[in-house]
Protein backbone atom coordinates (compact mmCIF):
# COMPACT_ATOMS: atom_id res chain seq x y z
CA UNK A 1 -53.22 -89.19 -47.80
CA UNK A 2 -52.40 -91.15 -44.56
CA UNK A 3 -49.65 -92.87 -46.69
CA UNK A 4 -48.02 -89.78 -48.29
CA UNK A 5 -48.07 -88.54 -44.35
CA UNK A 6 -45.95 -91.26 -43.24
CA UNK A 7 -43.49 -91.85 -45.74
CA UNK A 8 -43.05 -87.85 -44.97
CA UNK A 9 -42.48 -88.90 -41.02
CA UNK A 10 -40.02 -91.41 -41.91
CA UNK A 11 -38.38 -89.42 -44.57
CA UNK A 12 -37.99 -86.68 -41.79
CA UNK A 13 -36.81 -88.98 -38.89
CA UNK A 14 -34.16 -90.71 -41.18
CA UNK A 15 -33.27 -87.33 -42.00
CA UNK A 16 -32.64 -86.09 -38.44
CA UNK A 17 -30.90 -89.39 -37.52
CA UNK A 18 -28.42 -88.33 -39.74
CA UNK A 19 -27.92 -85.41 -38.82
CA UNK A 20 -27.47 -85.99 -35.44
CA UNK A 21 -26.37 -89.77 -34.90
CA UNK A 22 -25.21 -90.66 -38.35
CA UNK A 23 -22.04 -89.82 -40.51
CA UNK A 24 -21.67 -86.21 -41.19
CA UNK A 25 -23.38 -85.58 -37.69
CA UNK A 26 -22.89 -82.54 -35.67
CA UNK A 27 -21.31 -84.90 -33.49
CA UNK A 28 -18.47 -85.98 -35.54
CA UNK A 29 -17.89 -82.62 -37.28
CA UNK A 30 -17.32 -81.47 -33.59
CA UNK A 31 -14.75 -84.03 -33.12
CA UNK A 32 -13.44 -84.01 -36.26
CA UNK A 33 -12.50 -80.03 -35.22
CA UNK A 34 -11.24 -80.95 -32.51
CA UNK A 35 -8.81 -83.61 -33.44
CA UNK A 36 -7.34 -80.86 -36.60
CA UNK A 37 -7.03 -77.89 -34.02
CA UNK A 38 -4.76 -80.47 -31.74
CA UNK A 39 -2.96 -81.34 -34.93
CA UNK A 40 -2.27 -78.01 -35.80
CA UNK A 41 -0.96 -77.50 -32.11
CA UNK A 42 1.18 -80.26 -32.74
CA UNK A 43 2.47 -79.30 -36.16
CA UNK A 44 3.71 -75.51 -35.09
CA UNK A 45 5.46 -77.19 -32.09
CA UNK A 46 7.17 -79.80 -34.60
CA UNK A 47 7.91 -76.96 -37.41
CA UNK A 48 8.96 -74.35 -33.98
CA UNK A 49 11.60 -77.41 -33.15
CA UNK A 50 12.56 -78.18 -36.53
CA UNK A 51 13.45 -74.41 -37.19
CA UNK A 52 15.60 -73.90 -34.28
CA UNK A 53 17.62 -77.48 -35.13
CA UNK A 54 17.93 -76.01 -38.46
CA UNK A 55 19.56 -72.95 -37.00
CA UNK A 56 21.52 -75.09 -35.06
CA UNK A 57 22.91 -77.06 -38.34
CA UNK A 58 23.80 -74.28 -39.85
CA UNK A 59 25.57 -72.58 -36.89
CA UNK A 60 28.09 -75.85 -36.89
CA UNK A 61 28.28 -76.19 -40.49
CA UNK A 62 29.35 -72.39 -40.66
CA UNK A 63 32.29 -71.36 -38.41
CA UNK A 64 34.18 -72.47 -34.85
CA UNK A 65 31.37 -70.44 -33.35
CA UNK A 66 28.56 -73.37 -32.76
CA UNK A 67 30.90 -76.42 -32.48
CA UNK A 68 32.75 -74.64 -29.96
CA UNK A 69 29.46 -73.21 -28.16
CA UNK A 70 28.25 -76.98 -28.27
CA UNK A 71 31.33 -78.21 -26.66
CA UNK A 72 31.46 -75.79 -24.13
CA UNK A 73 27.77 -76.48 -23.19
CA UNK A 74 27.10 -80.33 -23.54
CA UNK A 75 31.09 -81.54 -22.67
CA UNK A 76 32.15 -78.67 -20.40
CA UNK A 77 35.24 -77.35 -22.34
CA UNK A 78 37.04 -74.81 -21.86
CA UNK A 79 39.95 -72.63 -23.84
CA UNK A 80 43.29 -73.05 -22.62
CA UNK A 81 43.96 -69.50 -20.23
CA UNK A 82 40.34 -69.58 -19.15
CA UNK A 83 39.16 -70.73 -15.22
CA UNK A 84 36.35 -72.70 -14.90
CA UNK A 85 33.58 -72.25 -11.76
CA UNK A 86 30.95 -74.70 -11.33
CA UNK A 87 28.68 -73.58 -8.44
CA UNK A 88 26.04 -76.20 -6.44
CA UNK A 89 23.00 -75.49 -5.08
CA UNK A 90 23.01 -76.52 -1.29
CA UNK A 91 20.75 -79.70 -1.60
CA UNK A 92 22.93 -80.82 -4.51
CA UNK A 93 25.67 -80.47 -2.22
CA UNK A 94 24.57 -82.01 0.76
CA UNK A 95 23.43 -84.80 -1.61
CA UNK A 96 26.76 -85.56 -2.49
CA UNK A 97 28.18 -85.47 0.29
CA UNK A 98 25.95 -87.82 1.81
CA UNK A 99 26.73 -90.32 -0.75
């Protein structure tokens, strides 16, 4: 009976080593779900950024509109007739002026 007692005790203690050291542990499921929810984070920012560039294709591919809002944002254009104002802020002022 002393046998059947002890191979029971091991049984058990391998048993809980598993479950709490071992693969499949509490442990590693925990981390496991952590590591997919940051992946998911980082998969809606990806598919948030490829949406809006995909708005932004087809804005140029369709119509003046986009090209010419690109131009006038990233190279400064503007159409002929039109003024341009470019304010500063003080310290970018006095930061060019210094130089």
């Amino acid at each position: 009976m002393k046998w059947l007692l002890s191979i029971l005790t091991v049984m058990l203690l391998i048993t809980q080593y598993r479950l709490w050291v071992g693969d499949g542990s509490f442990a590693e499921v925990t981390r496991l779900e952590r590591q997919l929810n940051d992946q998911q984070q980082k998969n809606a920012a990806l598919e948030r950024e490829n949406r809006q560039l995909l708005r932004e294709v087809r804005s140029l591919k369709h119509g003046t509109d986009g090209v010419e809002a690109k131009a006038r944002y990233d190279l400064g254009l503007i159409k002929e007739g039109e003024t341009l104002f470019i304010f500063l802020d003080p310290e970018e002022q006095n930061a060019r002026e210094k130089e």
